[in-house]
C-alpha atoms as a PDB file:
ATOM      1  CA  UNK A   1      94.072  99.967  57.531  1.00  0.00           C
ATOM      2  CA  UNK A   2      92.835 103.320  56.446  1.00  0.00           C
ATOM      3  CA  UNK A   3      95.421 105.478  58.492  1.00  0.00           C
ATOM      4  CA  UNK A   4      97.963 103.012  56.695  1.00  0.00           C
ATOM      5  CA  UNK A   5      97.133 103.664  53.127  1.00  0.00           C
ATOM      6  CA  UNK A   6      96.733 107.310  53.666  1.00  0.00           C
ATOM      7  CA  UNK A   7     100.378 107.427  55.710  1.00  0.00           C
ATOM      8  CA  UNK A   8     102.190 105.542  52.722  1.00  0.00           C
ATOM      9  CA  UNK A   9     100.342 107.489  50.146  1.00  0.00           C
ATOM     10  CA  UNK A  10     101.188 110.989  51.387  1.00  0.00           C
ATOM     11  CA  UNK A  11     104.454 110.020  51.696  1.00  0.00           C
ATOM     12  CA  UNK A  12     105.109 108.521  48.347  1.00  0.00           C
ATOM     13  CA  UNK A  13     103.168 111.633  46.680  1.00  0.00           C
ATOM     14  CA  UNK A  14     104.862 113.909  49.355  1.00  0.00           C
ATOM     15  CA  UNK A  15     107.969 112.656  48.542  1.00  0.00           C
ATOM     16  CA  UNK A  16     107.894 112.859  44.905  1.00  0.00           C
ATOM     17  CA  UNK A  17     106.713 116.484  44.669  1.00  0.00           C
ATOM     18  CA  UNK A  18     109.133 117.685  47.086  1.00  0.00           C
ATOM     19  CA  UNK A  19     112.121 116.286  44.708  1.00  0.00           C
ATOM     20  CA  UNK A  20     110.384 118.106  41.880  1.00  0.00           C
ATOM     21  CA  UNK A  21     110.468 121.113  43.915  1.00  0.00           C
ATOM     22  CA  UNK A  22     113.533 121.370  45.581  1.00  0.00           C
ATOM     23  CA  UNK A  23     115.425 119.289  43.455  1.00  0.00           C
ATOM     24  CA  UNK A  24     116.503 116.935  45.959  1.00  0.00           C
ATOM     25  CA  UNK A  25     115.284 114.368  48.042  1.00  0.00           C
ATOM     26  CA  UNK A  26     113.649 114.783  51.454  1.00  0.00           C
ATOM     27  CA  UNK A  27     112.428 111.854  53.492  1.00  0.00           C
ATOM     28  CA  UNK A  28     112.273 113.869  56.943  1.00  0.00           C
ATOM     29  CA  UNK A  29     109.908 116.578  55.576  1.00  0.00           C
ATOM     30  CA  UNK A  30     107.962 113.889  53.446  1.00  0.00           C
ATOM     31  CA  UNK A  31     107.251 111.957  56.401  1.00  0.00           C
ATOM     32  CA  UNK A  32     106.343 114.898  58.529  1.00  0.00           C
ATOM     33  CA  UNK A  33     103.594 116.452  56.314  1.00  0.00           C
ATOM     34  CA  UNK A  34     102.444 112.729  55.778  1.00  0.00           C
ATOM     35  CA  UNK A  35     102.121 111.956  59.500  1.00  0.00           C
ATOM     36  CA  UNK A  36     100.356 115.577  59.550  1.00  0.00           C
ATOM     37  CA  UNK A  37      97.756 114.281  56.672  1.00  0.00           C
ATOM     38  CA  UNK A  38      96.965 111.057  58.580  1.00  0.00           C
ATOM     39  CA  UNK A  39      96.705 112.291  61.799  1.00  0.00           C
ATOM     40  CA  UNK A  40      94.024 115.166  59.982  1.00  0.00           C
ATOM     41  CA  UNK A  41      92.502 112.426  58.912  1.00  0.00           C
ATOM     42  CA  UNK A  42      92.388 110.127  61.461  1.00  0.00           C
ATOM     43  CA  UNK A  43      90.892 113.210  64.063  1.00  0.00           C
ATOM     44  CA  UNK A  44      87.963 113.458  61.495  1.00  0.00           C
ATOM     45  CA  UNK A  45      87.149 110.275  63.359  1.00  0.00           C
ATOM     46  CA  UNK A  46      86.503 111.093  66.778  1.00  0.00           C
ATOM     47  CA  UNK A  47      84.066 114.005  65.554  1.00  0.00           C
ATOM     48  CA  UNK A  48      82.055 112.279  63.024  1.00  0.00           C
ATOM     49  CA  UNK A  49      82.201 108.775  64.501  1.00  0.00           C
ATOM     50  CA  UNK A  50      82.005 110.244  68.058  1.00  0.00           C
ATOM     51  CA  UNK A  51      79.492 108.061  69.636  1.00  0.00           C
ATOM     52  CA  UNK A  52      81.544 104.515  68.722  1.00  0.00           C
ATOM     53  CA  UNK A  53      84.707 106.343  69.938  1.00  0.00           C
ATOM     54  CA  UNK A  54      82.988 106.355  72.911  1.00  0.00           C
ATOM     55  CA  UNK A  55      82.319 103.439  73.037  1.00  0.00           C
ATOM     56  CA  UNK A  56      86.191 102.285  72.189  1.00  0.00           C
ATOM     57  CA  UNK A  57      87.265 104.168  75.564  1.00  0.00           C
ATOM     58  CA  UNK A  58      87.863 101.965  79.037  1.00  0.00           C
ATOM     59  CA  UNK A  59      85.475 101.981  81.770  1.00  0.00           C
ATOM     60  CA  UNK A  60      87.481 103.519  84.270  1.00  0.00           C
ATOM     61  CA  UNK A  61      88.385 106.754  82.506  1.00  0.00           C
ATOM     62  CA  UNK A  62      86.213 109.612  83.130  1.00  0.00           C
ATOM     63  CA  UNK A  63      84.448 112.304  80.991  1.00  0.00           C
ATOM     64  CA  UNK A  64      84.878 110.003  77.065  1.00  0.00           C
ATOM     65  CA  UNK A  65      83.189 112.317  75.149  1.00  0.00           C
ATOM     66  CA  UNK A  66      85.405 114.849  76.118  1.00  0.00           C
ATOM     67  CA  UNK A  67      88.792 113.059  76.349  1.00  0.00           C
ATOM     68  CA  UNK A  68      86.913 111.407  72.437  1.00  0.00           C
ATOM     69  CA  UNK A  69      87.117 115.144  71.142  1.00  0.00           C
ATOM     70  CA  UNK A  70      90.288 116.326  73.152  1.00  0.00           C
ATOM     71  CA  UNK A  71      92.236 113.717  71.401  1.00  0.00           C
ATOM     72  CA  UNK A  72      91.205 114.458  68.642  1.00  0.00           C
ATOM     73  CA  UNK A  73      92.343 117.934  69.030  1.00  0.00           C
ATOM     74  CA  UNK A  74      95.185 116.790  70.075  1.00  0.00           C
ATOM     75  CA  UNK A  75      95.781 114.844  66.537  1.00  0.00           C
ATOM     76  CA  UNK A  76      95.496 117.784  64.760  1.00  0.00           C
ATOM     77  CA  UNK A  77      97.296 120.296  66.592  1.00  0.00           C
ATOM     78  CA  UNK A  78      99.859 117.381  66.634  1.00  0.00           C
ATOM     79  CA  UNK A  79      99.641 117.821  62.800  1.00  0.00           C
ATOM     80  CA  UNK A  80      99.809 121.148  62.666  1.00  0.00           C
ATOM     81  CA  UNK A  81     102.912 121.367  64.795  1.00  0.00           C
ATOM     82  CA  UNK A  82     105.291 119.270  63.007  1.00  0.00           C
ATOM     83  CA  UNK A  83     104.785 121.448  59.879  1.00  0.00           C
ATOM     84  CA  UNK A  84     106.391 123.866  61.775  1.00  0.00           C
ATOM     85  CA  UNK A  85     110.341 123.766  61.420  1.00  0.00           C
ATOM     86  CA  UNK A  86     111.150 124.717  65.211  1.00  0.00           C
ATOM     87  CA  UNK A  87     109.019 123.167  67.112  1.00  0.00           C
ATOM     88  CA  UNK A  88     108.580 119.091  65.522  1.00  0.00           C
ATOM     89  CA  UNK A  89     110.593 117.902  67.901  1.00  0.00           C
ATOM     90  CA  UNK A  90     108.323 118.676  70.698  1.00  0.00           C
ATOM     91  CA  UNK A  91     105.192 117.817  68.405  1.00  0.00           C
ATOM     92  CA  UNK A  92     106.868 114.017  67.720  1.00  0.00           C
ATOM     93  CA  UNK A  93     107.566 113.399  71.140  1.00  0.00           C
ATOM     94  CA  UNK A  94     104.202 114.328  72.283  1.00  0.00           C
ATOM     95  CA  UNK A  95     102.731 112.046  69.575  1.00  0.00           C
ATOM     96  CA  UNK A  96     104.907 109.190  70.481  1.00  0.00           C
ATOM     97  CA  UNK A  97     103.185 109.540  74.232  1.00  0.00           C
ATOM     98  CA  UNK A  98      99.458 110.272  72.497  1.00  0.00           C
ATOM     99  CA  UNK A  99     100.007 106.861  70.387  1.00  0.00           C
ATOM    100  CA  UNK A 100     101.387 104.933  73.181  1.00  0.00           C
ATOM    101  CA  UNK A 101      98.027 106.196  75.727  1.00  0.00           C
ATOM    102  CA  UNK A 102      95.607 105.529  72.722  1.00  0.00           C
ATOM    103  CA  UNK A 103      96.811 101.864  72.650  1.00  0.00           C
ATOM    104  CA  UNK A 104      94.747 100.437  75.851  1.00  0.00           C
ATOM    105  CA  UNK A 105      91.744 102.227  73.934  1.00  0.00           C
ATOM    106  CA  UNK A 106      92.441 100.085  70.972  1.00  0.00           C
ATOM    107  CA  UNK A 107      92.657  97.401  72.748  1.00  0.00           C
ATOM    108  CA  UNK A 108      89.694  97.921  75.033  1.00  0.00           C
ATOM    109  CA  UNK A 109      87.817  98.364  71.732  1.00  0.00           C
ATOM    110  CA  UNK A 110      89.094  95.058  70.316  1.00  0.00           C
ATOM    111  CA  UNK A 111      88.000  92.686  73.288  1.00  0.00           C
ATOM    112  CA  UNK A 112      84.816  94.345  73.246  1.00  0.00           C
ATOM    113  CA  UNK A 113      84.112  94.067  69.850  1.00  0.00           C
ATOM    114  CA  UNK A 114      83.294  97.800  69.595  1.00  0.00           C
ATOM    115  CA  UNK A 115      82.544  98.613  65.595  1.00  0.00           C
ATOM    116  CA  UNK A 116      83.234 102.667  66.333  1.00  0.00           C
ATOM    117  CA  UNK A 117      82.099 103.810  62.647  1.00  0.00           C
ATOM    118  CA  UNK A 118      78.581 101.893  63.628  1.00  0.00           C
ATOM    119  CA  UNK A 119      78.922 102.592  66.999  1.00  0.00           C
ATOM    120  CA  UNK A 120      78.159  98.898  67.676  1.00  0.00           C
ATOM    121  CA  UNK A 121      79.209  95.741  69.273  1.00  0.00           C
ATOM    122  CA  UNK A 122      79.761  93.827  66.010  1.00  0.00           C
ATOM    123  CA  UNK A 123      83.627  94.623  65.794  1.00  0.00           C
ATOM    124  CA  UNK A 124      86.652  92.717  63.837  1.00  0.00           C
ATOM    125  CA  UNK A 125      87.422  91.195  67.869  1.00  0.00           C
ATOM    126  CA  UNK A 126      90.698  90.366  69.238  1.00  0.00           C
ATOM    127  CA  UNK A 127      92.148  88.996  66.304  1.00  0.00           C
ATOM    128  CA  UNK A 128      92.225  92.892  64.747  1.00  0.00           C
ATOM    129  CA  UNK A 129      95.538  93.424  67.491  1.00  0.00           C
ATOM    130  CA  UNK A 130      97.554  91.321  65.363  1.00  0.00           C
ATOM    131  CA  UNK A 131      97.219  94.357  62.899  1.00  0.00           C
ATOM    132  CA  UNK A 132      96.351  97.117  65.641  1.00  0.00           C
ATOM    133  CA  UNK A 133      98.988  96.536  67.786  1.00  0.00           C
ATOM    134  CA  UNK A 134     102.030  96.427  64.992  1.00  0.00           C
ATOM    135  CA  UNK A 135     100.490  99.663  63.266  1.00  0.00           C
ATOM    136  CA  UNK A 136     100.506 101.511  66.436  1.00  0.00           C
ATOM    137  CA  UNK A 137     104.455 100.496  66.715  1.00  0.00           C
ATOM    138  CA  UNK A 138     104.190 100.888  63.400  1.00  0.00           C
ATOM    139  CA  UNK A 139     103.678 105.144  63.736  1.00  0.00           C
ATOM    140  CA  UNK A 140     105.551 105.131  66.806  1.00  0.00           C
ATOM    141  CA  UNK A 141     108.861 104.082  64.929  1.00  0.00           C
ATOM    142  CA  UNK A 142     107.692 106.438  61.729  1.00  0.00           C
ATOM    143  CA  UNK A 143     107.877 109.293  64.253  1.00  0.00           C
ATOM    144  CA  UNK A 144     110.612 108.445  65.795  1.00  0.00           C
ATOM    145  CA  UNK A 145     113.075 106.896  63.001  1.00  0.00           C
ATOM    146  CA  UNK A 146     111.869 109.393  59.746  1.00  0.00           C
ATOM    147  CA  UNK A 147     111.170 112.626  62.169  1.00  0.00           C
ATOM    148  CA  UNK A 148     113.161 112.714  64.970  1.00  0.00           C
ATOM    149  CA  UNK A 149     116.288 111.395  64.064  1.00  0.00           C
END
């Protein structure tokens, strides 16, 4: 719910100062620093909550930890990239695949009741994909309806 509020609230302030700025209104670049801010925020996750992050990640990949921290990296060099005018394009694509390989994670995490801020097994459960699942489709479509075309 988190990544939600902070999306929609970057955007709306985003969106607002840019028109005071520039004078007119610009969705595309308002949505792109706003999916920058969220994914900043959400890769503060995987380094301070690293251990339930862990824990969120399916048996049968290898090395968590370090796939935990490189996509985490990955969210903020995603970030960083669509700030940059030439090359979002590339940068929403490649987020559109990150979000889509995250999703068995989520859902892994879900079934097993994993609490990754505790790092525990006392989780929201399966009923958290009826919002999980949506807000995942949810960023995919942000990226590719507001950024991409």
């Amino acid at each position: 719910m988190k990544p939600l509020f902070v999306l929609l609230g970057s955007f709306i302030v985003t969106f607002l100062i840019l028109r005071w700025l520039n004078g007119r209104w610009d969705y595309r670049l308002a949505a792109r620093i706003a999916m920058a801010v969220m994914l900043f925020f959400t890769a503060m996750g995987h380094f301070v909550f690293t251990r339930g992050m862990v824990m969120m990640v399916p048996a049968f990949v290898p090395f968590k930890r370090g796939m935990v921290y490189f996509t985490g990296i990955a969210e903020i060099a995603g970030g960083v990239v669509l700030l940059l005018n030439h090359w979002y394009g590339i940068a929403a694509l490649l987020l559109i695949l990150l979000f889509m390989l995250m999703l068995p994670a989520n859902v892994y995490a879900a079934f097993h009741r994993v609490n990754y801020e505790k790092g525990t097994l006392d989780g929201k459960g399966p009923a958290y994909l009826w919002f999980r699942v949506p807000l995942q489709a949810f960023f995919i479509a942000w990226i590719y309806f507001l950024i991409l075309y």
